[in-house]
PDB file of N, CA and C in Angstrom:
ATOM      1  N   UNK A   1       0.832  -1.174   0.000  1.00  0.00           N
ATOM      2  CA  UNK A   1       0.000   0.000   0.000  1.00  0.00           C
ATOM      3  C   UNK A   1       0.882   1.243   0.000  1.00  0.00           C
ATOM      4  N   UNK A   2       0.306   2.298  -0.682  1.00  0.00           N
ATOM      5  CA  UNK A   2       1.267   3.271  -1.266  1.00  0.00           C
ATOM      6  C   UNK A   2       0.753   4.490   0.386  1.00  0.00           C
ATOM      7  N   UNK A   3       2.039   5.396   0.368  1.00  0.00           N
ATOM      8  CA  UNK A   3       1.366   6.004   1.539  1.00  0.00           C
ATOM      9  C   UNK A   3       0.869   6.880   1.075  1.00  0.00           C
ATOM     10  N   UNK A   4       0.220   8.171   1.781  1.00  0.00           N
ATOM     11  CA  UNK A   4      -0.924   9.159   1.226  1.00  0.00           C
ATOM     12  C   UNK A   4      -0.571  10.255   2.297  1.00  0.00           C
ATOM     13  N   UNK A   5      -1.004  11.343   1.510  1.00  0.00           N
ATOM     14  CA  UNK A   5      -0.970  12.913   2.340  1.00  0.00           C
ATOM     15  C   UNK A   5      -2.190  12.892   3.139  1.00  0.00           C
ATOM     16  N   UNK A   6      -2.461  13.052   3.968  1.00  0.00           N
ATOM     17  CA  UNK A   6      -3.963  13.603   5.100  1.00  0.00           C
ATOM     18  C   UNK A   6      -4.256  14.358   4.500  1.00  0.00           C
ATOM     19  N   UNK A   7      -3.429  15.638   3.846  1.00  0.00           N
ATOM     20  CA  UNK A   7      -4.717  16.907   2.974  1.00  0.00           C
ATOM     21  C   UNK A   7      -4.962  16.545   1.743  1.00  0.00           C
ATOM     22  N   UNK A   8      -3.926  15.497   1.016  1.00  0.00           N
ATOM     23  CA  UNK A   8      -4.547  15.323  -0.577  1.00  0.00           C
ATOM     24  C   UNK A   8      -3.942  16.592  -1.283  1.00  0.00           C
ATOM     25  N   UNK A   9      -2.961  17.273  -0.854  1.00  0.00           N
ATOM     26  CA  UNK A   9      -2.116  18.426  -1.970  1.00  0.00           C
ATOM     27  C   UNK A   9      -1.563  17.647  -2.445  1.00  0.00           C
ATOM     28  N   UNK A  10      -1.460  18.334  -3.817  1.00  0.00           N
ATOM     29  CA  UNK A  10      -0.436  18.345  -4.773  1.00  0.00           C
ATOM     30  C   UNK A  10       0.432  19.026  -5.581  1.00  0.00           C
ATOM     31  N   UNK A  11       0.990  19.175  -5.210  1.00  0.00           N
ATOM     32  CA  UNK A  11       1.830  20.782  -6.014  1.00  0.00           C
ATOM     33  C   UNK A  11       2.010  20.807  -7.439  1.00  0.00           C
ATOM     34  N   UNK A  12       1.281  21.579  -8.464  1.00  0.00           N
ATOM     35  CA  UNK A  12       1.565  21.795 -10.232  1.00  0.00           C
ATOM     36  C   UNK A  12       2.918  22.111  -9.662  1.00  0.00           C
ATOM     37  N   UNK A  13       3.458  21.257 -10.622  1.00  0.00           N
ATOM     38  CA  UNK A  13       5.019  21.910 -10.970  1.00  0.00           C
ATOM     39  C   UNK A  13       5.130  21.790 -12.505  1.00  0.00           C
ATOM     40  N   UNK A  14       6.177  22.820 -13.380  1.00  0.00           N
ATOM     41  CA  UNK A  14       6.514  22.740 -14.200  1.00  0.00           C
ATOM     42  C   UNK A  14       7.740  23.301 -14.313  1.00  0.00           C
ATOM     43  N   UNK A  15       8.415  22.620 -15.562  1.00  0.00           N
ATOM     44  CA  UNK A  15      10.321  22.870 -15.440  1.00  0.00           C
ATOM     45  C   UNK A  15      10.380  23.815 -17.108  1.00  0.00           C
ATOM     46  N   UNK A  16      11.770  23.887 -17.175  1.00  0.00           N
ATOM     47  CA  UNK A  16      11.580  24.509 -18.730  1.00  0.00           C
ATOM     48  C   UNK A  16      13.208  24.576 -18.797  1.00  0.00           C
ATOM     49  N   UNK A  17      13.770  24.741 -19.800  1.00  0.00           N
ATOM     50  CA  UNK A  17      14.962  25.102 -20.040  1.00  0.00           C
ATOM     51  C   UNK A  17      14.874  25.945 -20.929  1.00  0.00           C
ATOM     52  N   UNK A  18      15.384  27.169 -20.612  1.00  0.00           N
ATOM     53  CA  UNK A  18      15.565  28.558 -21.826  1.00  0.00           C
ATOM     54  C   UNK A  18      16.788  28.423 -22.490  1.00  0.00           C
ATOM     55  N   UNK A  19      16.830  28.535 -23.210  1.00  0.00           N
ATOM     56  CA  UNK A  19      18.292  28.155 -24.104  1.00  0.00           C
ATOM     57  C   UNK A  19      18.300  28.633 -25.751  1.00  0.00           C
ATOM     58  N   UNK A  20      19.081  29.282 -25.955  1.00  0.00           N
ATOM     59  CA  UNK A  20      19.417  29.740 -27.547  1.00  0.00           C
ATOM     60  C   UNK A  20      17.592  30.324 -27.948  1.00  0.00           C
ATOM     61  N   UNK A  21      16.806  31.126 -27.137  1.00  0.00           N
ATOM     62  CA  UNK A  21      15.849  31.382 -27.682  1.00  0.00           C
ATOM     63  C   UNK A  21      15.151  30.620 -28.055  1.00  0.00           C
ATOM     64  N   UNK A  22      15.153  29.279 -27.273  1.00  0.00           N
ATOM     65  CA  UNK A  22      14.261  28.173 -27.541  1.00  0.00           C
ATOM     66  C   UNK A  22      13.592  27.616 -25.997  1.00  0.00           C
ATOM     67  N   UNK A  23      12.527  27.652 -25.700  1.00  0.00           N
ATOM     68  CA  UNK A  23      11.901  26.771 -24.372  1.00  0.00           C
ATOM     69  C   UNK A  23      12.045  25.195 -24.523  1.00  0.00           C
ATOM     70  N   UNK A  24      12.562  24.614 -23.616  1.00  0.00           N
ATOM     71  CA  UNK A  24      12.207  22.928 -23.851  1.00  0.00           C
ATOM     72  C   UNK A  24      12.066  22.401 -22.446  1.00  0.00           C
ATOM     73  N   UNK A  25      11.133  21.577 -22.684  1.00  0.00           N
ATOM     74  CA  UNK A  25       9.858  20.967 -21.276  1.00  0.00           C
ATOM     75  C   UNK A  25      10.945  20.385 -20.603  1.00  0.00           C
ATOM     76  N   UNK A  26      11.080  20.161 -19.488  1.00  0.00           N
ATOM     77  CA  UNK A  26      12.066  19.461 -18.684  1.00  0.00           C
ATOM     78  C   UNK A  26      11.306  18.190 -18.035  1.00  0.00           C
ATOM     79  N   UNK A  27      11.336  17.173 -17.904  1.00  0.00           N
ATOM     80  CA  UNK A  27      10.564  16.108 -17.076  1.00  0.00           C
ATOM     81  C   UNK A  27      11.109  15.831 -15.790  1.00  0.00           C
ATOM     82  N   UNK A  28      12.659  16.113 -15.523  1.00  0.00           N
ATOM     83  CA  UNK A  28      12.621  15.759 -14.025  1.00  0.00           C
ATOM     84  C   UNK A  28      14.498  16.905 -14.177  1.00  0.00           C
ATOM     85  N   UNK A  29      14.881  17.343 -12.515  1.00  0.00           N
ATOM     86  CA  UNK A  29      15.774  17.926 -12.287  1.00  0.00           C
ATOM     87  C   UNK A  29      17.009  17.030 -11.400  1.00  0.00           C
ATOM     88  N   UNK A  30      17.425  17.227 -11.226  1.00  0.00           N
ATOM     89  CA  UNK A  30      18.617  16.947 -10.013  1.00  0.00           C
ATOM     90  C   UNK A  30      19.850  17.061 -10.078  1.00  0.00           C
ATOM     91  N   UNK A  31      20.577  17.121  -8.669  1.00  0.00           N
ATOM     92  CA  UNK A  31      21.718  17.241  -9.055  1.00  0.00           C
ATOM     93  C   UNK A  31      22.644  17.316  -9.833  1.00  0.00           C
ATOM     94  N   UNK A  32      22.883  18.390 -10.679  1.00  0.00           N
ATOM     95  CA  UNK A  32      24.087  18.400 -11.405  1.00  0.00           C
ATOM     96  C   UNK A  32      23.298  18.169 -12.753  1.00  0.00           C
ATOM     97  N   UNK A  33      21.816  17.701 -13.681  1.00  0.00           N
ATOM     98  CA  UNK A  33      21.146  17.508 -14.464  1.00  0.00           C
ATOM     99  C   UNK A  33      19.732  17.530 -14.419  1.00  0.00           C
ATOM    100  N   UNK A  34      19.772  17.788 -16.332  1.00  0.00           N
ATOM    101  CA  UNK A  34      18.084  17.642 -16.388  1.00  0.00           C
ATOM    102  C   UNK A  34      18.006  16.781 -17.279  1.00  0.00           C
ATOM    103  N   UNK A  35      16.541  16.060 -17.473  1.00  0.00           N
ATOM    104  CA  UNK A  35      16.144  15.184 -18.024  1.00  0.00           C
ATOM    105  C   UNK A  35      15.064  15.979 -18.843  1.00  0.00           C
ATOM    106  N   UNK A  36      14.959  16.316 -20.284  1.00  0.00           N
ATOM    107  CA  UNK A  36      14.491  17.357 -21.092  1.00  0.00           C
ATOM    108  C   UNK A  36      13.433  16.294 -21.003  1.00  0.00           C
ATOM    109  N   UNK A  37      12.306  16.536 -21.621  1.00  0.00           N
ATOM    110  CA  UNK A  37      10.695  15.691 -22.333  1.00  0.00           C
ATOM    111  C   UNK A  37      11.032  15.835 -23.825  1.00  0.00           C
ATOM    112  N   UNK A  38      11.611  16.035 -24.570  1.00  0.00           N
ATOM    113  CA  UNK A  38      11.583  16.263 -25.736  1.00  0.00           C
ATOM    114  C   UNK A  38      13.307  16.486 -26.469  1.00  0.00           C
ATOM    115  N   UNK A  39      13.395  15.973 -27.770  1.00  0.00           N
ATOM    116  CA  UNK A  39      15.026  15.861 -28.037  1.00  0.00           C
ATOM    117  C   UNK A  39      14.713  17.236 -28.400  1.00  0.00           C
ATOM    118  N   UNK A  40      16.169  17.832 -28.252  1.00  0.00           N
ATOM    119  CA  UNK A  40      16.516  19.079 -28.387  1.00  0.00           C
ATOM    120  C   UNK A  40      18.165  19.103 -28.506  1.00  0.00           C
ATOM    121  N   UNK A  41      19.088  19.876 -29.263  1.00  0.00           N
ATOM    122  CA  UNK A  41      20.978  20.102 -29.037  1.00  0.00           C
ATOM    123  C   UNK A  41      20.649  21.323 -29.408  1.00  0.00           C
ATOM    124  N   UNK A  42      21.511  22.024 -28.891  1.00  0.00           N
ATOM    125  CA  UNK A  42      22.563  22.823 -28.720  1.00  0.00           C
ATOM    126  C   UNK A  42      23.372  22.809 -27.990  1.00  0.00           C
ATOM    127  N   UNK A  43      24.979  23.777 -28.741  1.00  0.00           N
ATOM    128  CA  UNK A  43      25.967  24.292 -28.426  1.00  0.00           C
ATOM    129  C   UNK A  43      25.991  25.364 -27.394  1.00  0.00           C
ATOM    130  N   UNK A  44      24.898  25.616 -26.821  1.00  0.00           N
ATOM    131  CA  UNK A  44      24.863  26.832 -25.707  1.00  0.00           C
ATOM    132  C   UNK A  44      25.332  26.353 -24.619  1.00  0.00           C
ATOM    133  N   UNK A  45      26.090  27.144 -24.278  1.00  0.00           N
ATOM    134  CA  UNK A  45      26.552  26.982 -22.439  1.00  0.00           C
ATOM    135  C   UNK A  45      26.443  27.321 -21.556  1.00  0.00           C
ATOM    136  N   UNK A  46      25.361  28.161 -21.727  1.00  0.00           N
ATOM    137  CA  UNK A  46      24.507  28.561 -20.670  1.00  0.00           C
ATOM    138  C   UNK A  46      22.900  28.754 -20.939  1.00  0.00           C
ATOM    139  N   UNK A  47      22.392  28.790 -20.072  1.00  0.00           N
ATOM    140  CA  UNK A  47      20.158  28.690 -20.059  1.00  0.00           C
ATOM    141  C   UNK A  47      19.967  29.294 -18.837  1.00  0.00           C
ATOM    142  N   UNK A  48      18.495  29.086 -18.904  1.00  0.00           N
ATOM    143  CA  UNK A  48      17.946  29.485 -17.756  1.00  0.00           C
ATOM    144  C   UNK A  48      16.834  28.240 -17.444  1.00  0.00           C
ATOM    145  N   UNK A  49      16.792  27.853 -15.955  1.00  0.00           N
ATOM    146  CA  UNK A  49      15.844  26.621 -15.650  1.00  0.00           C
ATOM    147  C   UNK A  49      14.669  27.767 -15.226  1.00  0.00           C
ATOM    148  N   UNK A  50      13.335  27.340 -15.740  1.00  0.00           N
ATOM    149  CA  UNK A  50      12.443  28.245 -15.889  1.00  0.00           C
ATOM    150  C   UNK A  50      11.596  27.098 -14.751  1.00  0.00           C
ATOM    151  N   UNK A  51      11.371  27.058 -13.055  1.00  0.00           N
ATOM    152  CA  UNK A  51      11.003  26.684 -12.535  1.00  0.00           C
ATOM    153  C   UNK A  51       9.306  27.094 -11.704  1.00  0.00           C
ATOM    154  N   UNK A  52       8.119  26.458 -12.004  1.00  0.00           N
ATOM    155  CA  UNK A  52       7.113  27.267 -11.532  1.00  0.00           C
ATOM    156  C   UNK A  52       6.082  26.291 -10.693  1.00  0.00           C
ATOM    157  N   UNK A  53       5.721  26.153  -9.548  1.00  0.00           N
ATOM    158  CA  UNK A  53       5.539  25.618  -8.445  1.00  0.00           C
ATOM    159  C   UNK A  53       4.125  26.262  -8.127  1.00  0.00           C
ATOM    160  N   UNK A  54       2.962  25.999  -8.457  1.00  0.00           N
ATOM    161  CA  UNK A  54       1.859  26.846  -7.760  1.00  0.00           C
ATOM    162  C   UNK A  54       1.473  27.676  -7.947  1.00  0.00           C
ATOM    163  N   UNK A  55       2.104  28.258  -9.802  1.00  0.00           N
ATOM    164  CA  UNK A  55       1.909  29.471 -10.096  1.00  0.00           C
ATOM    165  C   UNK A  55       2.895  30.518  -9.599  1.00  0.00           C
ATOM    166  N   UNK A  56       4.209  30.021  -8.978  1.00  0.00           N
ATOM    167  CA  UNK A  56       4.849  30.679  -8.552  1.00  0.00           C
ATOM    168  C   UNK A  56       6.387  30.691  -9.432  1.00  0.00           C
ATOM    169  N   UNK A  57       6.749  31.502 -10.094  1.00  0.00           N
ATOM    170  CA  UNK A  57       7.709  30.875 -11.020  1.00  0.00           C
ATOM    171  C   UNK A  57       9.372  31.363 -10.617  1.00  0.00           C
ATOM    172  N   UNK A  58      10.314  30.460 -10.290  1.00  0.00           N
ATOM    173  CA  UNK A  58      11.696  31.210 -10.185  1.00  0.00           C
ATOM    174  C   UNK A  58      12.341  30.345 -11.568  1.00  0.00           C
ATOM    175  N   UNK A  59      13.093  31.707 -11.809  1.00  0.00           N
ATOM    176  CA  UNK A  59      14.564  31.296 -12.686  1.00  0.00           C
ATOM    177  C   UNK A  59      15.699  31.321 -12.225  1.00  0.00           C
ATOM    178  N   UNK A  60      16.603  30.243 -12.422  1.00  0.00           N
ATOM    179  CA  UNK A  60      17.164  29.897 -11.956  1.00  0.00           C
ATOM    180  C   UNK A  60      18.631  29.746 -13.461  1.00  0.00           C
ATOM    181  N   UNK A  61      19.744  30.180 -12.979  1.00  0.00           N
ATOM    182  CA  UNK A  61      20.872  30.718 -14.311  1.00  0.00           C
ATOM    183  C   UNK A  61      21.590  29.130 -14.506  1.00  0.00           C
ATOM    184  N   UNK A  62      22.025  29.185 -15.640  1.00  0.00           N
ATOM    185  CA  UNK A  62      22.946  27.027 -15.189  1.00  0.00           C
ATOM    186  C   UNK A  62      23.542  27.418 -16.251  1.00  0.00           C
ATOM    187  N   UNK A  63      24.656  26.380 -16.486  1.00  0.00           N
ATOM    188  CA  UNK A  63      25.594  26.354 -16.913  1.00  0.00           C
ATOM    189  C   UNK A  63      25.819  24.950 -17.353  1.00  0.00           C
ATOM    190  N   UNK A  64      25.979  25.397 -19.571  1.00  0.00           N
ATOM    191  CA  UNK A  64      25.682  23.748 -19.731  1.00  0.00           C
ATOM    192  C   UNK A  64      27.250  23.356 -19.886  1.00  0.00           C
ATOM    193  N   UNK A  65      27.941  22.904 -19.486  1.00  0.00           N
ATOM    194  CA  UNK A  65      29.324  22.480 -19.667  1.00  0.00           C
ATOM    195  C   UNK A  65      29.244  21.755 -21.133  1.00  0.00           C
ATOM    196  N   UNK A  66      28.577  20.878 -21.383  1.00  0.00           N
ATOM    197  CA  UNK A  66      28.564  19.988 -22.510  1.00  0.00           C
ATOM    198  C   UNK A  66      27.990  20.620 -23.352  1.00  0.00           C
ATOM    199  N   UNK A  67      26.679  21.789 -23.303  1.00  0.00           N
ATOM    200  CA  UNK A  67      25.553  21.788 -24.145  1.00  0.00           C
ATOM    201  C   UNK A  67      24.912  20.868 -24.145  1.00  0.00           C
ATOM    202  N   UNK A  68      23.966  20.844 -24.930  1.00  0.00           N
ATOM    203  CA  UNK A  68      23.165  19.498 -24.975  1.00  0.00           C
ATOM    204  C   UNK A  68      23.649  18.524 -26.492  1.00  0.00           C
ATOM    205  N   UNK A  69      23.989  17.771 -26.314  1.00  0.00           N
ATOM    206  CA  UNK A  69      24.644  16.734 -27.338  1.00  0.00           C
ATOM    207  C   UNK A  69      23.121  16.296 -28.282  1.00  0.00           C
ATOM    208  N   UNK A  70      23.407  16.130 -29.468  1.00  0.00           N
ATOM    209  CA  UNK A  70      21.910  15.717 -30.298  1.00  0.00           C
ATOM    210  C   UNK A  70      21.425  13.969 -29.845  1.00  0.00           C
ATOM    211  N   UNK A  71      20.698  13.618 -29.566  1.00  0.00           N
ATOM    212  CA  UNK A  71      20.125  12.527 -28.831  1.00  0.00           C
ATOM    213  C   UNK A  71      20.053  12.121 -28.059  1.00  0.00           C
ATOM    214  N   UNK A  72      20.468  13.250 -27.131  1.00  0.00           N
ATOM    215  CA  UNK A  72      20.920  13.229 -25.343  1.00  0.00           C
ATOM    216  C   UNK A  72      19.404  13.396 -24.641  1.00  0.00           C
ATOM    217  N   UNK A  73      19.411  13.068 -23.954  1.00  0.00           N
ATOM    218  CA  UNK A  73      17.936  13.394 -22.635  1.00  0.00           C
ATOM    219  C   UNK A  73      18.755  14.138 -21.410  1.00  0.00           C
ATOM    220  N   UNK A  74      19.386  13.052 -20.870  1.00  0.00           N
ATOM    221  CA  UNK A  74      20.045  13.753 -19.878  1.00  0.00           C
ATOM    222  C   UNK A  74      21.409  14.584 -19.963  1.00  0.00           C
ATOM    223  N   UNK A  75      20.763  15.375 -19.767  1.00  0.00           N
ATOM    224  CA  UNK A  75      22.063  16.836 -19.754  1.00  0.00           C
ATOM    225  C   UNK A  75      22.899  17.016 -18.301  1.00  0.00           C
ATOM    226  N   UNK A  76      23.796  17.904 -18.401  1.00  0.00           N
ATOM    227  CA  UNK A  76      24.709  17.623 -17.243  1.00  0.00           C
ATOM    228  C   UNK A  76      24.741  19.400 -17.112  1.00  0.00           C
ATOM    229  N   UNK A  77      24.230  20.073 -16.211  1.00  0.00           N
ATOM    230  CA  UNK A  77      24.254  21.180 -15.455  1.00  0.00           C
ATOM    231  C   UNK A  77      25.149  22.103 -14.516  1.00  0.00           C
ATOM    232  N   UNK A  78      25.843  22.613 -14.076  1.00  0.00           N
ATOM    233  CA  UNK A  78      26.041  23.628 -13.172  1.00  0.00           C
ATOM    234  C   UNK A  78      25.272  24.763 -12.419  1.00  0.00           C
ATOM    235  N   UNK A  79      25.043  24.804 -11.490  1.00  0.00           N
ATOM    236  CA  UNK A  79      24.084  26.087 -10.919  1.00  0.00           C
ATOM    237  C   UNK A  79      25.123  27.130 -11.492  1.00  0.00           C
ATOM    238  N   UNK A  80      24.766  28.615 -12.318  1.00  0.00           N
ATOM    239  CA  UNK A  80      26.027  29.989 -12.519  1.00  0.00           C
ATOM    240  C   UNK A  80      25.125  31.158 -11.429  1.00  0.00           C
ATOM    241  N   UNK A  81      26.494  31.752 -11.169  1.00  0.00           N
ATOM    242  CA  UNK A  81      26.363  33.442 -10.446  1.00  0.00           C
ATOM    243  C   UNK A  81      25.343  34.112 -12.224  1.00  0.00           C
ATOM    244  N   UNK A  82      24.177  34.928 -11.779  1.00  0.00           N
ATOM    245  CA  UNK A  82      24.192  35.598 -12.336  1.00  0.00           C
ATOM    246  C   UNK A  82      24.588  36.655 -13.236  1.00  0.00           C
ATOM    247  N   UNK A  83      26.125  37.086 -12.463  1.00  0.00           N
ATOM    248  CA  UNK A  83      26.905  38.017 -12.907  1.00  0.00           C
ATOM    249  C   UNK A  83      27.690  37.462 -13.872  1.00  0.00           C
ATOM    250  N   UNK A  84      27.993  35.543 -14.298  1.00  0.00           N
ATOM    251  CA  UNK A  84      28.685  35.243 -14.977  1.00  0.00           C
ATOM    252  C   UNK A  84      27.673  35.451 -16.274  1.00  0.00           C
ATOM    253  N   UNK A  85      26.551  35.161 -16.156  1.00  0.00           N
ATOM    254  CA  UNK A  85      25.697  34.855 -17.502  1.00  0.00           C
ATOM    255  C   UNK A  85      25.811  36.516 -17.781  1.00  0.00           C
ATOM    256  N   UNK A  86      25.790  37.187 -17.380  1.00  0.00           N
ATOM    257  CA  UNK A  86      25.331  39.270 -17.599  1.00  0.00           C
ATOM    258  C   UNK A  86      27.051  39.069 -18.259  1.00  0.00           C
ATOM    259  N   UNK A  87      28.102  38.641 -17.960  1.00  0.00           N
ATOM    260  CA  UNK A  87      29.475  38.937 -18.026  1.00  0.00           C
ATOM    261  C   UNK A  87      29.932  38.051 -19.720  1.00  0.00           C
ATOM    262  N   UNK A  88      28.764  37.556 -19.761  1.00  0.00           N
ATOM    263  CA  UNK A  88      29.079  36.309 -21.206  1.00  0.00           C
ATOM    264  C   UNK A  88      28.314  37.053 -22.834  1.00  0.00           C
TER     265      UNK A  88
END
């Protein structure tokens, strides 16, 4: 038996990756990567994780070391200082 919340919330979440003037759906985050919903490459080395929780949305700056390779899902991330992405 699966366990259960007493109030029955559930939090909308949705992810996004901003990149080269392109949005792409993210399906799951973690450490150090994302797992896109959809194939997508580029050579960009830096995005923005477009994070929104409840209607509540933060962006968040990353840093793609690899870019995204063409047939890749999982990408490999860095959290960046703001001031590096304004400095690029």
């Amino acid at each position: 038996m699966l366990p259960h919340s007493s109030n029955g919330y559930s939090a909308q979440v949705r992810m996004s990756l901003l990149v080269g003037g392109h949005a792409v759906r993210v399906g799951q985050m973690g450490p150090g990567f994302l797992i896109l919903e959809e194939p997508f490459s580029s050579q960009a080395r830096q995005g923005i994780v477009r994070l929104t929780v409840d209607g509540v949305t933060e962006e968040i700056p990353v840093l793609l070391p690899k870019g995204i390779p063409p047939g890749t899902d999982r990408i490999e991330i860095a959290e960046a200082e703001t001031r590096e992405l304004a400095a690029a």
